[in-house]
N, C-alpha and C. Protein backbone atom coordinates (compact mmCIF):
# COMPACT_ATOMS: atom_id res chain seq x y z
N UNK A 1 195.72 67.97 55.42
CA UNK A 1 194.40 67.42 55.57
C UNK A 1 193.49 68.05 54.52
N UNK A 2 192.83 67.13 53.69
CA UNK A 2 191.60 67.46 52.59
C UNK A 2 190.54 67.89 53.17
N UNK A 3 189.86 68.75 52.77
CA UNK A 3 188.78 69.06 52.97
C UNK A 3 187.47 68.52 52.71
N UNK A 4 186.72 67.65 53.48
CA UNK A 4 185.78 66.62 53.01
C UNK A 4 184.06 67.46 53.23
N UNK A 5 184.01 67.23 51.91
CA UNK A 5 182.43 67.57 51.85
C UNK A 5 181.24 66.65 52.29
N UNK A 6 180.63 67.28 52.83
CA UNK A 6 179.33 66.61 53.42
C UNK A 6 178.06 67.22 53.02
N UNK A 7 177.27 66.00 53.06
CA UNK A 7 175.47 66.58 52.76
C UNK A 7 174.80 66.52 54.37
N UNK A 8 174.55 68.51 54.31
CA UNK A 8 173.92 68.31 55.49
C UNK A 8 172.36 67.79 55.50
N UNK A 9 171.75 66.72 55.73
CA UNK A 9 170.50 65.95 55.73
C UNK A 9 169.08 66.20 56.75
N UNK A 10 169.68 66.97 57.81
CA UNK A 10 168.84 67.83 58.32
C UNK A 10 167.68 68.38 58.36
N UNK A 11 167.49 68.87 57.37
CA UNK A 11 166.28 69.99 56.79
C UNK A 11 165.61 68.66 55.60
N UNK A 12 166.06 68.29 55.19
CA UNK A 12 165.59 66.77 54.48
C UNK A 12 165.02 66.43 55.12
N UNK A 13 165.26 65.75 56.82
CA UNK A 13 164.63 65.03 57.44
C UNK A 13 163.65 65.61 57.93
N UNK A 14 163.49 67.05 58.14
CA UNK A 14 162.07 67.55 58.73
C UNK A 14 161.33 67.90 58.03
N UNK A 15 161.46 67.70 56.40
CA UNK A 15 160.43 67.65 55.54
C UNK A 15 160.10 66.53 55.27
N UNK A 16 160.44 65.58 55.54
CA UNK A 16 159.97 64.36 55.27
C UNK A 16 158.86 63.85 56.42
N UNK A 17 159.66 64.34 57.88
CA UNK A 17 158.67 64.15 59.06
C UNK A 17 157.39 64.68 58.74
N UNK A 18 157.81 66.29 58.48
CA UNK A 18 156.34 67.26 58.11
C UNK A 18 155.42 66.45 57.12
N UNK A 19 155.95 65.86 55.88
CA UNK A 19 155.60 65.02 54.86
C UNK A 19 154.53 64.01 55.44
N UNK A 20 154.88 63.54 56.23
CA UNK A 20 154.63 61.85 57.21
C UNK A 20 153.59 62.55 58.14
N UNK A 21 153.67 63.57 58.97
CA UNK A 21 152.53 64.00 59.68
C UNK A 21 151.06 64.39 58.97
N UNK A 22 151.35 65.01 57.73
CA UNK A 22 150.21 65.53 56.75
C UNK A 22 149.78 63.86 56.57
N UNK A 23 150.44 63.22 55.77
CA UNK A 23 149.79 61.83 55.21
C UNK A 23 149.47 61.34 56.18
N UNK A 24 149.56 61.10 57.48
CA UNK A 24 148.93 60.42 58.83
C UNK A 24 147.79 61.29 59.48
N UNK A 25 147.80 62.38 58.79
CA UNK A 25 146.18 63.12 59.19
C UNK A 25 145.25 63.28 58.47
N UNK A 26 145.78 63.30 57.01
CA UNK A 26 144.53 63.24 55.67
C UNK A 26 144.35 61.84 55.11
N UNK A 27 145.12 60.65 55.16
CA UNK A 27 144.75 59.39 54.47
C UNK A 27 143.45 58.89 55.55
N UNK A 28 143.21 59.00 56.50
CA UNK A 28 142.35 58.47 57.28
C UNK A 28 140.93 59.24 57.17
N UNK A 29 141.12 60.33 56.86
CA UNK A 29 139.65 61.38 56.73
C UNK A 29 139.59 60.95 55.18
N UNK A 30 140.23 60.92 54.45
CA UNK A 30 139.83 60.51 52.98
C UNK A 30 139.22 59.43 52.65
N UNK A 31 139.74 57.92 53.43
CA UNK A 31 138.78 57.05 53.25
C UNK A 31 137.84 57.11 54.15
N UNK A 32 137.70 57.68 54.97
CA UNK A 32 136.27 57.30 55.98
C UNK A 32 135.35 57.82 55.18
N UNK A 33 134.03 56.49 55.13
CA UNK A 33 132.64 57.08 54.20
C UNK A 33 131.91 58.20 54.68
N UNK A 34 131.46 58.72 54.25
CA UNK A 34 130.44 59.42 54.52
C UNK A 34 128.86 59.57 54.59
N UNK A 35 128.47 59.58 55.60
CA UNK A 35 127.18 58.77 55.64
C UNK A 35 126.22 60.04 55.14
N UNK A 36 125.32 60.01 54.25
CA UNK A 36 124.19 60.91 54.25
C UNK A 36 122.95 60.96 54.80
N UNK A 37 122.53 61.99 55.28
CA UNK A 37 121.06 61.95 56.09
C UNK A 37 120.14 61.28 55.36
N UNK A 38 119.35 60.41 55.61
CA UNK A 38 118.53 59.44 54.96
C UNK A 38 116.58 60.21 55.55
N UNK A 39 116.17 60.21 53.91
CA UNK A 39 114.82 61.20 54.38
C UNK A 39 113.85 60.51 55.24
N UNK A 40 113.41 60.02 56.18
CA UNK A 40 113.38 58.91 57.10
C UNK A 40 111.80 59.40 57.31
N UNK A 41 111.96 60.98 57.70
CA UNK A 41 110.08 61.35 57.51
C UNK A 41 109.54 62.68 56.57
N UNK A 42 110.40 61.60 55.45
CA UNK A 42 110.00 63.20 54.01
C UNK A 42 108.34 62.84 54.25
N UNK A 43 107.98 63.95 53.48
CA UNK A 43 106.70 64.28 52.86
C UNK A 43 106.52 63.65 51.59
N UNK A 44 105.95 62.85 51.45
CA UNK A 44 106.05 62.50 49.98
C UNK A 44 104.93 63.61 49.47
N UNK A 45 104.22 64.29 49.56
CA UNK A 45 103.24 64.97 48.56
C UNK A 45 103.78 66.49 48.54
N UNK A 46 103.34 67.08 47.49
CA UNK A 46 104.06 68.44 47.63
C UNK A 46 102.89 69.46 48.82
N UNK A 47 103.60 70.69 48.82
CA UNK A 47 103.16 71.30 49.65
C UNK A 47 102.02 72.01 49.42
N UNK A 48 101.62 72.14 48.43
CA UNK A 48 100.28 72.93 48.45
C UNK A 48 99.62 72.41 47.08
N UNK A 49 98.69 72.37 47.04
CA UNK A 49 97.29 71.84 46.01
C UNK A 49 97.52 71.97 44.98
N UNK A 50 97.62 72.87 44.31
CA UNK A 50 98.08 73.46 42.97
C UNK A 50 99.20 72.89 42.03
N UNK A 51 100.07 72.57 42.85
CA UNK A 51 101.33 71.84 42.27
C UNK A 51 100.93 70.35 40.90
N UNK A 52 101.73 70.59 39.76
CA UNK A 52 102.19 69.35 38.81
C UNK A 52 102.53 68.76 39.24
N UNK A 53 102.24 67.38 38.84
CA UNK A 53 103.06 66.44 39.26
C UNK A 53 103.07 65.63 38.12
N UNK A 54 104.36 65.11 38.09
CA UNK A 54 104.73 64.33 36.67
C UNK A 54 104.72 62.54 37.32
N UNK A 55 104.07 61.47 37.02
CA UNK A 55 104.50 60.35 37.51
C UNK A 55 105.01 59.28 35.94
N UNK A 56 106.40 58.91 36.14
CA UNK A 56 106.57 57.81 35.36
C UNK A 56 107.05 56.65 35.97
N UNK A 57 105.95 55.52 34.87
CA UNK A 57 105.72 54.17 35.98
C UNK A 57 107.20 53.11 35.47
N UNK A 58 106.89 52.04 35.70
CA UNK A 58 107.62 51.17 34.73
C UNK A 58 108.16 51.04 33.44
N UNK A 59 107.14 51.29 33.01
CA UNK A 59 106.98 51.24 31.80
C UNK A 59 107.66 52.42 30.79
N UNK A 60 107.24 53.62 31.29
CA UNK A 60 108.02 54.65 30.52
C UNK A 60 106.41 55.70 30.70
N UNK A 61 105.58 54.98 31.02
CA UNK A 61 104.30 55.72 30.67
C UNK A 61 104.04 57.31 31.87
N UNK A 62 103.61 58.53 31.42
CA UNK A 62 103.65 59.18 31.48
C UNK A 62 101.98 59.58 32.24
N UNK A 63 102.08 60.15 33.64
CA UNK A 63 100.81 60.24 34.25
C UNK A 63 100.58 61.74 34.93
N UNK A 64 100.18 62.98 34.32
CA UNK A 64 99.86 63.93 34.81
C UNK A 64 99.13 64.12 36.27
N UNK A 65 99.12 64.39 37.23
CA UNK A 65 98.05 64.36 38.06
C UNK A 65 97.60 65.79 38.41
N UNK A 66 96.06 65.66 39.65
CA UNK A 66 95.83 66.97 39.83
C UNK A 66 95.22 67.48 38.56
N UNK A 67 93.56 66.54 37.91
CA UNK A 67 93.57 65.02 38.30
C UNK A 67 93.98 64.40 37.49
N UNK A 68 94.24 63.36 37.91
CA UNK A 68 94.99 62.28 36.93
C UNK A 68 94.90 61.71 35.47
N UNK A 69 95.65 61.65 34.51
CA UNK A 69 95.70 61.37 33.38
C UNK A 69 96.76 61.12 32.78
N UNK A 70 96.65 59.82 31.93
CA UNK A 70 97.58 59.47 31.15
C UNK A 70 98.00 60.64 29.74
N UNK A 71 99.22 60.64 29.31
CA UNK A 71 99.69 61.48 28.42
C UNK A 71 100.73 60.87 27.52
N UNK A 72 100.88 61.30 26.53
CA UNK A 72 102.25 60.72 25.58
C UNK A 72 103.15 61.60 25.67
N UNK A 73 104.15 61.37 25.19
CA UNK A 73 105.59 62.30 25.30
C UNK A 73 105.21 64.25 24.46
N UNK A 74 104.49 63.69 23.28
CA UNK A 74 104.22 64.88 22.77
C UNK A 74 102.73 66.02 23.37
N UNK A 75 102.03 64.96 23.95
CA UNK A 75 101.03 65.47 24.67
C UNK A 75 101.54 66.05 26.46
N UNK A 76 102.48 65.35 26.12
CA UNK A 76 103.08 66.24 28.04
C UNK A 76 103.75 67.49 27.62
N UNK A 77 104.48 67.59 26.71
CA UNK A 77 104.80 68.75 26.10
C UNK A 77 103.92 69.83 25.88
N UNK A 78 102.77 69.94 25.01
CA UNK A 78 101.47 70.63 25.21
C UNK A 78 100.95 70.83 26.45
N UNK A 79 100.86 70.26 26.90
CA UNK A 79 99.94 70.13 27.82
C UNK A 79 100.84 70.87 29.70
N UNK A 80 102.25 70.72 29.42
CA UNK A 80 103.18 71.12 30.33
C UNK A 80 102.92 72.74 29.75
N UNK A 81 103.43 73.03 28.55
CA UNK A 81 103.19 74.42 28.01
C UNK A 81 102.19 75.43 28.07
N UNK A 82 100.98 74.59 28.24
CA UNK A 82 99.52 75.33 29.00
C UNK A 82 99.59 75.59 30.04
N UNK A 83 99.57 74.60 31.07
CA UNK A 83 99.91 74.65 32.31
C UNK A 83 100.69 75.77 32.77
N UNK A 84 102.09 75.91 32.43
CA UNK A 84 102.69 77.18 32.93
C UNK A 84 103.21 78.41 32.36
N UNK A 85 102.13 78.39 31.32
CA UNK A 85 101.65 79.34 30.79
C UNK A 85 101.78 80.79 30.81
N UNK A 86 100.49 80.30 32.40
CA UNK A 86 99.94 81.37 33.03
C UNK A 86 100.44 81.60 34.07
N UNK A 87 101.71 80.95 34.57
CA UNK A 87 102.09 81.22 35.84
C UNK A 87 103.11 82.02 35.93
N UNK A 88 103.42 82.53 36.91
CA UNK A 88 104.04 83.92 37.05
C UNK A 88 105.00 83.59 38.51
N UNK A 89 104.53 82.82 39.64
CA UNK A 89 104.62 82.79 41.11
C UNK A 89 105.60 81.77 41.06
N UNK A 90 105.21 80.47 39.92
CA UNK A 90 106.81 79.04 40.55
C UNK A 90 106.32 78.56 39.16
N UNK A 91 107.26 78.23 38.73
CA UNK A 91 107.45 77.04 37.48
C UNK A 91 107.97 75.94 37.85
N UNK A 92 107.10 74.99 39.42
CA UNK A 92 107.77 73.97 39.64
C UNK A 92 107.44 72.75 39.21
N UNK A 93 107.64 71.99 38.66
CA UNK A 93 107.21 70.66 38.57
C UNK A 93 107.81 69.03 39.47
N UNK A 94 107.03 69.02 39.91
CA UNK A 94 107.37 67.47 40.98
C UNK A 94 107.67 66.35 40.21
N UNK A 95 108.56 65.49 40.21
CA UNK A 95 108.40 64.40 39.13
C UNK A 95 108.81 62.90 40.14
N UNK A 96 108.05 61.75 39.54
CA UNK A 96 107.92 61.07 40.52
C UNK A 96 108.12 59.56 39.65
N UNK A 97 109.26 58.99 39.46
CA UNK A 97 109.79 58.27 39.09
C UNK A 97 109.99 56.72 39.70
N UNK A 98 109.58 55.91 38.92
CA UNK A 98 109.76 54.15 39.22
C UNK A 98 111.56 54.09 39.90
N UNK A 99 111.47 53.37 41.09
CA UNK A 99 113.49 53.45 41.31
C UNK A 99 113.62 51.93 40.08
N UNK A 100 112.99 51.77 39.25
CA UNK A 100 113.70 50.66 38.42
C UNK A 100 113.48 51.20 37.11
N UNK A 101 112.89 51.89 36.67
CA UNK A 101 112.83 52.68 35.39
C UNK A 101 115.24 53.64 35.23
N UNK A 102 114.97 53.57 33.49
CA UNK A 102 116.09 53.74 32.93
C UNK A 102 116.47 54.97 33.27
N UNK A 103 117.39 55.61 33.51
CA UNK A 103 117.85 57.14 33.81
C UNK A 103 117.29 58.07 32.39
N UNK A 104 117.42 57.39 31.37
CA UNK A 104 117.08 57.70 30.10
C UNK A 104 115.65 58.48 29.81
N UNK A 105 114.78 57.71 30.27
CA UNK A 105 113.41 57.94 30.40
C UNK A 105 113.34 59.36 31.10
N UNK A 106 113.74 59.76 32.68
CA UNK A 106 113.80 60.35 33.21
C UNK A 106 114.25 61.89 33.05
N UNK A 107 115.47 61.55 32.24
CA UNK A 107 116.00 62.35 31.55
C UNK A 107 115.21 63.64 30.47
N UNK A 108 114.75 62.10 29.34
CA UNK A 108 113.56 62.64 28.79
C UNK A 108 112.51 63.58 28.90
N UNK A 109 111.78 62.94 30.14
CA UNK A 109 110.95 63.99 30.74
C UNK A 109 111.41 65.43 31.61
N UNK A 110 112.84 65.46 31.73
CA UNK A 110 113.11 66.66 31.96
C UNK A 110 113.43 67.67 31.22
N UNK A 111 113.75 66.82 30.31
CA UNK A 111 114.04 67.49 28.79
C UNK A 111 112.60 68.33 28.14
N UNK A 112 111.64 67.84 28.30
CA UNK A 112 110.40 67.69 27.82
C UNK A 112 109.65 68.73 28.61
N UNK A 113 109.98 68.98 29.93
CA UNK A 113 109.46 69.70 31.05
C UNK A 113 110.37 71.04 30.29
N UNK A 114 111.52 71.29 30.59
CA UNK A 114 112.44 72.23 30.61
C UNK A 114 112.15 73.13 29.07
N UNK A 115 112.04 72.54 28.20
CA UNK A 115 111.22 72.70 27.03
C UNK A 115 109.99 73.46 27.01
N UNK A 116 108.94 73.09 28.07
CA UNK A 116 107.83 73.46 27.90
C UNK A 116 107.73 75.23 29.29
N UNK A 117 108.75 75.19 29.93
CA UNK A 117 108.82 76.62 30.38
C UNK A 117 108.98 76.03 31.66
N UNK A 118 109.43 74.58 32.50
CA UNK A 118 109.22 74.41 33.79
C UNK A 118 111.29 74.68 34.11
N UNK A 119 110.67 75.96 34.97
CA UNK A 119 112.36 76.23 35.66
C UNK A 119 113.36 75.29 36.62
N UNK A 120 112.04 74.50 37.53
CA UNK A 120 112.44 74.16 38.57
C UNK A 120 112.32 72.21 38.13
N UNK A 121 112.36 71.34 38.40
CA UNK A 121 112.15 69.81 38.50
C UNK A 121 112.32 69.16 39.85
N UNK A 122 111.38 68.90 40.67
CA UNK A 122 111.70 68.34 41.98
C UNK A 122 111.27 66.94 41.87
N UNK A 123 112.87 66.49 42.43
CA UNK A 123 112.08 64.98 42.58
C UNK A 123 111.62 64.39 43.89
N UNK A 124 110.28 63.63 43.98
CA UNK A 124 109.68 63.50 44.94
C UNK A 124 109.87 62.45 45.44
N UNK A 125 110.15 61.89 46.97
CA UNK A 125 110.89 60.59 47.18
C UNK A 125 109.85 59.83 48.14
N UNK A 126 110.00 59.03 47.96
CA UNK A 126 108.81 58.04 49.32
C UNK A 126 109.72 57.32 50.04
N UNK A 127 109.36 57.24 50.99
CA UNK A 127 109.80 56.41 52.18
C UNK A 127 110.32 55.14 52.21
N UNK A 128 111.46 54.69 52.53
CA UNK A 128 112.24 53.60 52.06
C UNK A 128 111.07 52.19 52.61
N UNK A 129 111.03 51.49 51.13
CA UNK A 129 110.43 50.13 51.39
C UNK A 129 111.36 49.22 51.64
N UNK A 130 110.97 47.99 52.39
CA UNK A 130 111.73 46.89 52.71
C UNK A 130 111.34 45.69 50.97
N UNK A 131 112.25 45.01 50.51
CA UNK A 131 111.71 44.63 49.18
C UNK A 131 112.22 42.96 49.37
């Protein structure tokens, strides 16, 4: 009588089970979305008086407030550079952006901020409109 070799398959099969239990517990958490908290009762204004605020409209146009005034790209630059100057306590600036204006624009003005000594850039959100 020959001696017949065999593949013991065994230990195959309980890695494959183990295999099959992992993929039947992570494919289902991977696609489920994830919902994010929606700011439902932000503040739209900042918290205390003093604060910059940067507004760009449609257009691209550039509106200092506190109090309010129009500015050009090279005049927000100056004029950001005075401003925090003298400050010592927060280099924050609020910036308050059109949701249909270009990422580009936006960009810009952070560029422009970050430039002029502002550490921080907060963007300020309003309350979801129905459109």
């Amino acid at each position: 009588m020959l001696p017949r070799a065999a593949i013991n398959v065994t230990p195959m099969i309980d890695v494959m089970l183990v295999v099959l239990m992992i993929f039947m517990v992570i494919v289902p958490a991977i696609t489920t979305p994830v919902n994010l908290p929606l700011a439902a009762n932000a503040d739209p204004r900042p918290v205390e008086d003093d604060e910059i605020i940067l507004r760009i409209d449609r257009k691209g146009t550039y509106t200092l407030e506190n109090p309010s005034r129009l500015v050009t790209p090279d005049e927000l630059r100056s004029e950001l550079g005075r401003l925090y100057s003298g400050r010592t306590r927060d280099r924050v600036l609020y910036l308050k952006a059109d949701a249909d204006l270009a990422f580009g624009a936006v960009e810009h003005a952070i560029e422009i901020a970050r430039e002029s000594g502002v550490r921080v850039v907060g963007a300020v959100t309003e309350r979801g409109r129905v459109r």
